[in-house]
N, C-alpha and C. Protein backbone atom coordinates (compact mmCIF):
# COMPACT_ATOMS: atom_id res chain seq x y z
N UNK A 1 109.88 75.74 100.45
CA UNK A 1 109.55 76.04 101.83
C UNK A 1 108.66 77.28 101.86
N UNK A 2 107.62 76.91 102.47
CA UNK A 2 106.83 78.41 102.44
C UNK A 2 107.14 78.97 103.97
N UNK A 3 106.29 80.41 103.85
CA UNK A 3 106.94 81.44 105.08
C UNK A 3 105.18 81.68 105.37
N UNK A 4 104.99 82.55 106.39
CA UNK A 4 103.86 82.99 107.07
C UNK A 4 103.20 83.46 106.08
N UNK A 5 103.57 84.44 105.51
CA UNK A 5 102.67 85.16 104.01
C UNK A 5 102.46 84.41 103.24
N UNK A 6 103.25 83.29 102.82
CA UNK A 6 102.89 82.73 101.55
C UNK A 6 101.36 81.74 102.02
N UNK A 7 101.70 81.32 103.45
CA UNK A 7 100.63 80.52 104.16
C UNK A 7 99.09 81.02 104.23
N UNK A 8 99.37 82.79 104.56
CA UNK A 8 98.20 83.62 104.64
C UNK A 8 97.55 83.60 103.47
N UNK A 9 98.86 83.84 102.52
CA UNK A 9 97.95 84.34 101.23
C UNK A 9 97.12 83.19 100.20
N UNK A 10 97.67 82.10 100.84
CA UNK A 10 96.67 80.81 100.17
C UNK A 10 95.77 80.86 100.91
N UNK A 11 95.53 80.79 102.65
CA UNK A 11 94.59 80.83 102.90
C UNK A 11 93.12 81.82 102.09
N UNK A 12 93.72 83.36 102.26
CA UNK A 12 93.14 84.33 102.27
C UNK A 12 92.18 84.22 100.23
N UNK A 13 92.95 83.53 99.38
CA UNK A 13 92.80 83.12 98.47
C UNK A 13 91.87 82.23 97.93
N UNK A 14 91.45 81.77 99.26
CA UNK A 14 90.58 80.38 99.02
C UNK A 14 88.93 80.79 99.33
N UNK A 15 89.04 82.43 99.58
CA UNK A 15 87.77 83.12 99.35
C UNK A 15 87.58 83.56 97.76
N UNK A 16 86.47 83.24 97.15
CA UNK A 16 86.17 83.35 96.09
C UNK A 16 86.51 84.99 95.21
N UNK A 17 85.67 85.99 96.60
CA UNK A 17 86.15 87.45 95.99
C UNK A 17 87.66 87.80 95.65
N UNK A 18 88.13 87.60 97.06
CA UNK A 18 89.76 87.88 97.19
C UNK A 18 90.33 87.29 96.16
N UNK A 19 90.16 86.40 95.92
CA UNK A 19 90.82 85.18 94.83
C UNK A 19 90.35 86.02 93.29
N UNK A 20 89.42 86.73 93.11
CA UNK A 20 89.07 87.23 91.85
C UNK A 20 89.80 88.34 91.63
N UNK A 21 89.90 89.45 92.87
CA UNK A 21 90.66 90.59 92.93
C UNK A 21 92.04 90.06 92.85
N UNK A 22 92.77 89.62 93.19
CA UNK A 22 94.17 89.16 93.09
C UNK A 22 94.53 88.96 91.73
N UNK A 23 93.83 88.11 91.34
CA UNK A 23 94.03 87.66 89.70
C UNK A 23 93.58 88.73 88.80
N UNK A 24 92.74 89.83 89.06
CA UNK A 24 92.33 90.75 88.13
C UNK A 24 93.94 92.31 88.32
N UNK A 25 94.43 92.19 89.62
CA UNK A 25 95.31 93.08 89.78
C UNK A 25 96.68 92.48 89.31
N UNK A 26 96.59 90.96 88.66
CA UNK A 26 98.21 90.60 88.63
C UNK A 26 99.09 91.57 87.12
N UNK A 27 98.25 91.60 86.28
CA UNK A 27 98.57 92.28 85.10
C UNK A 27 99.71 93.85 85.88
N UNK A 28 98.83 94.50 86.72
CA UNK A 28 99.27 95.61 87.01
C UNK A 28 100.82 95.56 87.65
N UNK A 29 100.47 94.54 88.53
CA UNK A 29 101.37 93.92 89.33
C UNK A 29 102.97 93.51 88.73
N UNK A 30 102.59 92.71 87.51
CA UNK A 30 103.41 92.80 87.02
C UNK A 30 104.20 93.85 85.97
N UNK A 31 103.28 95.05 85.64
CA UNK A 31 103.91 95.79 84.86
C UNK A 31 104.84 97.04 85.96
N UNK A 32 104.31 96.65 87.50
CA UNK A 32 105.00 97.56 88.34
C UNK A 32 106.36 96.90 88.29
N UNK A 33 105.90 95.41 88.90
CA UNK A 33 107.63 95.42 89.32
C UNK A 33 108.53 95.13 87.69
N UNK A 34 107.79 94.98 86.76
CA UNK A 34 109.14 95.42 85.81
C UNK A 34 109.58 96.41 85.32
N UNK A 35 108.97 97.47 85.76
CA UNK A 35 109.48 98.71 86.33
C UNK A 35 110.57 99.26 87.04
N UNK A 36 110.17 98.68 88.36
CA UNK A 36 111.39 98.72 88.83
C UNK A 36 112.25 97.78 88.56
N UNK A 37 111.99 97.00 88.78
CA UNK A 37 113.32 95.76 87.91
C UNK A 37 114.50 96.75 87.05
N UNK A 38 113.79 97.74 85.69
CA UNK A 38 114.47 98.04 84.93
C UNK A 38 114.95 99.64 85.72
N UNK A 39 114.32 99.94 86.38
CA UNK A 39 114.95 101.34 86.87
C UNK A 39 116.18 100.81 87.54
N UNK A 40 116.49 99.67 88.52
CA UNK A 40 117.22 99.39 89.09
C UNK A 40 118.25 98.73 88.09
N UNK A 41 118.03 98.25 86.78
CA UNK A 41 118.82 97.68 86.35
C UNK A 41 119.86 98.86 85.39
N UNK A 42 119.25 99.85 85.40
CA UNK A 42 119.62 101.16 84.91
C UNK A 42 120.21 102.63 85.54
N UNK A 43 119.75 102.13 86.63
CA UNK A 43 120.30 102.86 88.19
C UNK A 43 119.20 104.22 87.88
N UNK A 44 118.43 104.21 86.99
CA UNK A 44 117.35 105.23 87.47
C UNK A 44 116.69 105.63 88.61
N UNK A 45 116.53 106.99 89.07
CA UNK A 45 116.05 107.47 90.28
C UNK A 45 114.65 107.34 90.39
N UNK A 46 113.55 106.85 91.26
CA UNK A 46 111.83 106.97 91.22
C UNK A 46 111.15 108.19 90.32
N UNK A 47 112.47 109.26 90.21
CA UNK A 47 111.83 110.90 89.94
C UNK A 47 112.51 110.78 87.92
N UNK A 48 113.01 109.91 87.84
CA UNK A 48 113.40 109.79 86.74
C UNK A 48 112.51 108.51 86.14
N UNK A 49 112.26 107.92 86.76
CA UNK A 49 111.07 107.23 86.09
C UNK A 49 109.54 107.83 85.97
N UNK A 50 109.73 108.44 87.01
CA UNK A 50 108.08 109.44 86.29
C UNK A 50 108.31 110.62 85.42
N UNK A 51 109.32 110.58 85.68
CA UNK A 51 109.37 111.69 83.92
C UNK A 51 108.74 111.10 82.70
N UNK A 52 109.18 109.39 82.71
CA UNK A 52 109.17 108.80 81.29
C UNK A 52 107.40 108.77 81.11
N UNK A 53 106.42 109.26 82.07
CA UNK A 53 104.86 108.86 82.20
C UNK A 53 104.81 109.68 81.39
């Protein structure tokens, strides 16, 4: 079942630029949220994860 965003963001996707930027930022994208993923899975604080930078 999709929701309003997921609707937008195919639309918004089906522009050639947008569609290039999206796919060039997913790398990042994903190294954020497994980030937090693991701070949360560790109960680390935001201020304790930028220590580890």
């Amino acid at each position: 079942m999709s929701n309003k965003f997921d609707d937008f963001l195919q639309e918004q996707l089906k522009d050639s630029e947008i569609r290039k930027e999206y796919v060039a930022l997913q790398a990042e994208h994903t190294l954020i949220q497994t980030e937090i993923n693991t701070g949360q899975q560790s109960r680390m604080t935001p201020k304790d994860l930028d220590s580890l930078e």
